[in-house]
C-alpha atoms as a PDB file:
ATOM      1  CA  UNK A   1     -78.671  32.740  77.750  1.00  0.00           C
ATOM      2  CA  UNK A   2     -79.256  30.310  74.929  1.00  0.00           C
ATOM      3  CA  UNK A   3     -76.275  28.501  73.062  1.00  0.00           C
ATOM      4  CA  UNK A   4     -76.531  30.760  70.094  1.00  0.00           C
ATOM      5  CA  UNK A   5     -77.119  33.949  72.371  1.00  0.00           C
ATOM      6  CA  UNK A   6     -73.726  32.738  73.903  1.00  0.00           C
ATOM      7  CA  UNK A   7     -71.714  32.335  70.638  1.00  0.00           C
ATOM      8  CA  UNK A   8     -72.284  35.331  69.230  1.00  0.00           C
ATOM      9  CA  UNK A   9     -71.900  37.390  72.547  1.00  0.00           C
ATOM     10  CA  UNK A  10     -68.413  35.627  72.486  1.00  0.00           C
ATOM     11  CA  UNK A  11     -67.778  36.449  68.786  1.00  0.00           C
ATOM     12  CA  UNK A  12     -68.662  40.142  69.213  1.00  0.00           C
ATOM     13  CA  UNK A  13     -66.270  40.303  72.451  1.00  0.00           C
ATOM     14  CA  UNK A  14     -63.176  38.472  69.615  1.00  0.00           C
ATOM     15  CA  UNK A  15     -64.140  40.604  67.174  1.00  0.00           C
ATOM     16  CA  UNK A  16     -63.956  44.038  69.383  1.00  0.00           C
ATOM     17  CA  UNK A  17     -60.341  42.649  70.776  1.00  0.00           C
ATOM     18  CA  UNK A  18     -59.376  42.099  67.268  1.00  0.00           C
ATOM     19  CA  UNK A  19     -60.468  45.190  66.004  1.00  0.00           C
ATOM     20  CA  UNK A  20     -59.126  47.340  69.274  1.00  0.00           C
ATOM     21  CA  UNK A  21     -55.614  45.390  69.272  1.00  0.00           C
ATOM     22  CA  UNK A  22     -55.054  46.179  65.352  1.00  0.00           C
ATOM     23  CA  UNK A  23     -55.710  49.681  65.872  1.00  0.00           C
ATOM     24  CA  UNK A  24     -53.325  49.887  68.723  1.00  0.00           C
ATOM     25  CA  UNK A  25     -50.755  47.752  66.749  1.00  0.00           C
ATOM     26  CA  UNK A  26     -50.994  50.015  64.020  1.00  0.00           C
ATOM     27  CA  UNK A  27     -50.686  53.421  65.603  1.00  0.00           C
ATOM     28  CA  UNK A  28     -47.624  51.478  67.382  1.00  0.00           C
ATOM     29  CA  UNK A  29     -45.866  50.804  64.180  1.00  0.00           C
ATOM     30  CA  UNK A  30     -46.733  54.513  62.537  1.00  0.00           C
ATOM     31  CA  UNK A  31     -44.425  55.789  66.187  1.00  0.00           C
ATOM     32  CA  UNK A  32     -41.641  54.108  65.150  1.00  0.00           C
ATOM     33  CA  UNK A  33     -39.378  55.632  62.495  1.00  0.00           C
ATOM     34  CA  UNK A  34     -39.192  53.380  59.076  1.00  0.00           C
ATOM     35  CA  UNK A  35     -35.867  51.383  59.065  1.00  0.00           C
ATOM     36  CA  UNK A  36     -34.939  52.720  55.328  1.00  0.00           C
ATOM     37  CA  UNK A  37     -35.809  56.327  54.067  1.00  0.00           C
ATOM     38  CA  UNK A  38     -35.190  56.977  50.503  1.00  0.00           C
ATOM     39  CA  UNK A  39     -35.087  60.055  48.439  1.00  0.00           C
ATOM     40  CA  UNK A  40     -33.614  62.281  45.934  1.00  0.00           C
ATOM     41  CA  UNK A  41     -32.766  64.921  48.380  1.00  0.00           C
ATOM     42  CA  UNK A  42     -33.499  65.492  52.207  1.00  0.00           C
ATOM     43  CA  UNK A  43     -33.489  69.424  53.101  1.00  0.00           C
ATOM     44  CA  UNK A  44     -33.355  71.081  56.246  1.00  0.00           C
ATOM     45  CA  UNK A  45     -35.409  74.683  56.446  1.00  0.00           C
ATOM     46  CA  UNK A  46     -35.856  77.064  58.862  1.00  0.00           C
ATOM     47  CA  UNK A  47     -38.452  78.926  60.245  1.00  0.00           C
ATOM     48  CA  UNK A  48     -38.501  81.152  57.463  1.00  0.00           C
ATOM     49  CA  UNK A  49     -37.973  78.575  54.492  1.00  0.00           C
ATOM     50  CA  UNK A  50     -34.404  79.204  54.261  1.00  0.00           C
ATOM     51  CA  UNK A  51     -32.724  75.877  53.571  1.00  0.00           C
ATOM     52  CA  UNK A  52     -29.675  75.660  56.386  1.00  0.00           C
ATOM     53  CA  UNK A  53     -28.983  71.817  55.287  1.00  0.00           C
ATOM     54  CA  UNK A  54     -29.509  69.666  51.904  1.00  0.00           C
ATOM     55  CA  UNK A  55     -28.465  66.211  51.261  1.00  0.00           C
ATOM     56  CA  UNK A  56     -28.240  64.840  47.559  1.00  0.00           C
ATOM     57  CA  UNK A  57     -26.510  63.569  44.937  1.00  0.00           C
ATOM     58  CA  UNK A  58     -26.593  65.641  41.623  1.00  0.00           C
ATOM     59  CA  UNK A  59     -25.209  63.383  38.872  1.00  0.00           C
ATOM     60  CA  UNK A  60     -24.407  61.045  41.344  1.00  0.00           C
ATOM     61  CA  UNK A  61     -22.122  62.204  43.427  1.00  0.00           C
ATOM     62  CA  UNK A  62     -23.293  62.437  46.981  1.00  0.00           C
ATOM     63  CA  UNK A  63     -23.214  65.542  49.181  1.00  0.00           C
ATOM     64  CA  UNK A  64     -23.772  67.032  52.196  1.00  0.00           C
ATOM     65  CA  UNK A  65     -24.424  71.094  52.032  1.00  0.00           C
ATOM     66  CA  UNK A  66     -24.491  73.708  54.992  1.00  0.00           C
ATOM     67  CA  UNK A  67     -25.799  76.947  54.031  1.00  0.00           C
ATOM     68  CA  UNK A  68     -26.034  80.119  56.689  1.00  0.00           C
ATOM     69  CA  UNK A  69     -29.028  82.005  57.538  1.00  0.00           C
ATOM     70  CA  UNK A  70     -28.808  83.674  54.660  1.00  0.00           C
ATOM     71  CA  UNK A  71     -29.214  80.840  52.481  1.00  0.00           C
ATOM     72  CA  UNK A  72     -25.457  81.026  50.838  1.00  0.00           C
ATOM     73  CA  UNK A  73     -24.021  77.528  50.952  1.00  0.00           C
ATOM     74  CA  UNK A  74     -21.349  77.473  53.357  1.00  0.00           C
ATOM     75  CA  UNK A  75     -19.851  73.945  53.985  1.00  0.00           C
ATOM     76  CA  UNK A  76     -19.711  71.307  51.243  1.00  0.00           C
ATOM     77  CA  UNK A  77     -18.586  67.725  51.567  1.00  0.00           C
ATOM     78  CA  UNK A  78     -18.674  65.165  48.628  1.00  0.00           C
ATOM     79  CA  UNK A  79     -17.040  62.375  47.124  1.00  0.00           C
ATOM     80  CA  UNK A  80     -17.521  62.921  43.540  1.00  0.00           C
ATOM     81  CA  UNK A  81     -17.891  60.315  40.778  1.00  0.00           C
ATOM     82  CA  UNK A  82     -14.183  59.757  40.394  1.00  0.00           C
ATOM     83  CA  UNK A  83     -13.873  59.337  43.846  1.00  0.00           C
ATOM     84  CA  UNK A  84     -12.594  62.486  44.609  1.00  0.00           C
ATOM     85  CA  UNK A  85     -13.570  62.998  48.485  1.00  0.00           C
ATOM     86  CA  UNK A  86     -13.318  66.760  49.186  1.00  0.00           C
ATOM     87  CA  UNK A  87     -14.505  69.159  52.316  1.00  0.00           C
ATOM     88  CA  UNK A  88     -15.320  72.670  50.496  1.00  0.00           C
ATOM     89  CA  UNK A  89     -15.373  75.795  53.561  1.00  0.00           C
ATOM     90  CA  UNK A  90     -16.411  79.311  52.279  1.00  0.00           C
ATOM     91  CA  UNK A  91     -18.626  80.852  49.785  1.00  0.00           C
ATOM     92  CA  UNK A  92     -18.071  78.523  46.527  1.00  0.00           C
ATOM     93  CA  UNK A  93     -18.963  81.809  44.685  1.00  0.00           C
ATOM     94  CA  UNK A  94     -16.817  83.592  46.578  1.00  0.00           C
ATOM     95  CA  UNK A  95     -14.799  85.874  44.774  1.00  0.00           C
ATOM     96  CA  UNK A  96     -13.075  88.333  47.074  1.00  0.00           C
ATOM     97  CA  UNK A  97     -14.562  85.729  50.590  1.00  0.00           C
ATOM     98  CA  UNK A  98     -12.111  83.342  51.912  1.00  0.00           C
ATOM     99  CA  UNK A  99     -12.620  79.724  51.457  1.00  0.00           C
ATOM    100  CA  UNK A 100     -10.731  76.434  51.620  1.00  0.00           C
ATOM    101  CA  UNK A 101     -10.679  72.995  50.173  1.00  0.00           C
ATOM    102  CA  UNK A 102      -9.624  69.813  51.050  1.00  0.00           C
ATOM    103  CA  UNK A 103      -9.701  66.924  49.031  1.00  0.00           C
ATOM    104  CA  UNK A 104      -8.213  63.137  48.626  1.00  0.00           C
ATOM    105  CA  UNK A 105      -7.861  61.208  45.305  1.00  0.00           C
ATOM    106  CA  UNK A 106      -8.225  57.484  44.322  1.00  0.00           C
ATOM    107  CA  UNK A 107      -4.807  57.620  43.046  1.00  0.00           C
ATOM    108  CA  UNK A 108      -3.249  58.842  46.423  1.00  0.00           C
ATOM    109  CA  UNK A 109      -3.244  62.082  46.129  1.00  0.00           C
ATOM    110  CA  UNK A 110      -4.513  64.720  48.653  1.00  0.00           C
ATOM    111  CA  UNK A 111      -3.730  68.596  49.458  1.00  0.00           C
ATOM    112  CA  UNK A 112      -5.097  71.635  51.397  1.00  0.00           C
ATOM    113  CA  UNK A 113      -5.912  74.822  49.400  1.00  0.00           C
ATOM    114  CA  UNK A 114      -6.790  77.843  51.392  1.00  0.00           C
ATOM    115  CA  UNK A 115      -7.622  81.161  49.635  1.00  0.00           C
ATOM    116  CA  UNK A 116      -8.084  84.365  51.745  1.00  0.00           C
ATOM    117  CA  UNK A 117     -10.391  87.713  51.172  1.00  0.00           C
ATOM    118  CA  UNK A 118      -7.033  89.534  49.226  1.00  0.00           C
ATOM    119  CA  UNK A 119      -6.337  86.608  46.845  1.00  0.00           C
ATOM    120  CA  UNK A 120      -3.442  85.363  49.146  1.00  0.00           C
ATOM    121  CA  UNK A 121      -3.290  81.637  48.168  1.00  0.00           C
ATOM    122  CA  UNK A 122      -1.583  78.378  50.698  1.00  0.00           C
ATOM    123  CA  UNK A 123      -1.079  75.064  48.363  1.00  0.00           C
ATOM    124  CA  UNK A 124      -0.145  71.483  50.307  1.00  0.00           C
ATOM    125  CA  UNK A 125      -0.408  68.707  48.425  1.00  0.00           C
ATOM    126  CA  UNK A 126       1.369  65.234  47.908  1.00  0.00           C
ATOM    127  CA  UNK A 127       1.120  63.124  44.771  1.00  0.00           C
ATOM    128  CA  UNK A 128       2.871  59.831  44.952  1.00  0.00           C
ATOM    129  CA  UNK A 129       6.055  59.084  43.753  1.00  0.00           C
ATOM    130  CA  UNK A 130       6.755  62.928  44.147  1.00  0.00           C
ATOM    131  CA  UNK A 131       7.864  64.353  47.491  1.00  0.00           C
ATOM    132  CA  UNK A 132       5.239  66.985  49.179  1.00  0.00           C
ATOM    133  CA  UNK A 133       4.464  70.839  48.110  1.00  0.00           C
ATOM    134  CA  UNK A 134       3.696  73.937  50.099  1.00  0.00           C
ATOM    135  CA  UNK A 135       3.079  77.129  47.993  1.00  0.00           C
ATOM    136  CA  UNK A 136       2.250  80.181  49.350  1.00  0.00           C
ATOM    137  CA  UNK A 137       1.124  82.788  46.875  1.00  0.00           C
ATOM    138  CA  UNK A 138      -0.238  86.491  46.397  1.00  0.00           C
ATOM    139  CA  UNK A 139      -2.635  87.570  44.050  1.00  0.00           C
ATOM    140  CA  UNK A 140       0.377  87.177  41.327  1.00  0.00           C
ATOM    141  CA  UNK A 141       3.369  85.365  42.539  1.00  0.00           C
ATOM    142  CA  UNK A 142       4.924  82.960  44.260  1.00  0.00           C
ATOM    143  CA  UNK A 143       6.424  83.946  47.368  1.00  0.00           C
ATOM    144  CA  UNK A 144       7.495  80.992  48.928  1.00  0.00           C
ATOM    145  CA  UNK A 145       7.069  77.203  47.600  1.00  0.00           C
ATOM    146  CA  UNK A 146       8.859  74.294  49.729  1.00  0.00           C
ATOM    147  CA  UNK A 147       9.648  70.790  47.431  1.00  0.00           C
ATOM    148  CA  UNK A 148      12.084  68.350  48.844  1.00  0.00           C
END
């Protein structure tokens, strides 16, 4: 084989490795997951379309929503744009379904209200500078409340 023969039997082998290790470099880097995902929402759907999980943040407060098989939204955590941090359980159009909230303020306050199928209605919360409340209601009354 001539000198010229040589040189561009070696260049064809380079460019071939080239070539064949860039391919294989780039199907490596498609198999690893990005470092930063952004969006305006992420869902999670079933097999049927049903979304069962949604992460967003509508006027920019971000949340985290649950929903059943049915598609009614049963969990809800966000921290709202006053800083309100709050855990919602139940049916947030649940009139007549039991459902509960907790929640903690920027200013110190926090509380637990639980509301069940009848109406029936638990209050604990604590403010500062005032001592801690538990009410415990019916559909139009107080029947118990504890203040120190």
């Amino acid at each position: 084989m001539g000198q010229p023969k040589q040189v561009l039997a070696y260049a064809g082998a380079a460019s071939l490795l080239i070539l064949s290790t860039a391919s294989f470099l780039e199907a490596q880097q498609k198999g690893r997951p990005p470092r930063v995902v952004e969006a305006q929402e992420f869902r999670i759907t079933g097999a049927g379309g049903k979304i069962l999980a949604s992460l967003h943040a509508e006027g920019g407060a971000p949340t985290l929503s649950l929903f059943d098989s049915e598609g009614a939204q049963k969990i809800n955590l966000t921290v709202a744009t006053d800083g309100v941090a709050a855990i919602f359980v139940g049916d947030p159009k649940g009139q007549g379904k039991p459902r509960a909230r907790i929640y903690t303020a920027p200013n110190g306050q926090a509380g637990i209200i639980a509301v069940s199928s009848d109406g029936g209605t638990v209050i604990m919360d604590s403010k500062p500078g005032r001592s801690p409340n538990i009410e415990v209601l019916d559909k139009q009354r107080v029947l118990f409340q504890a203040v120190r």
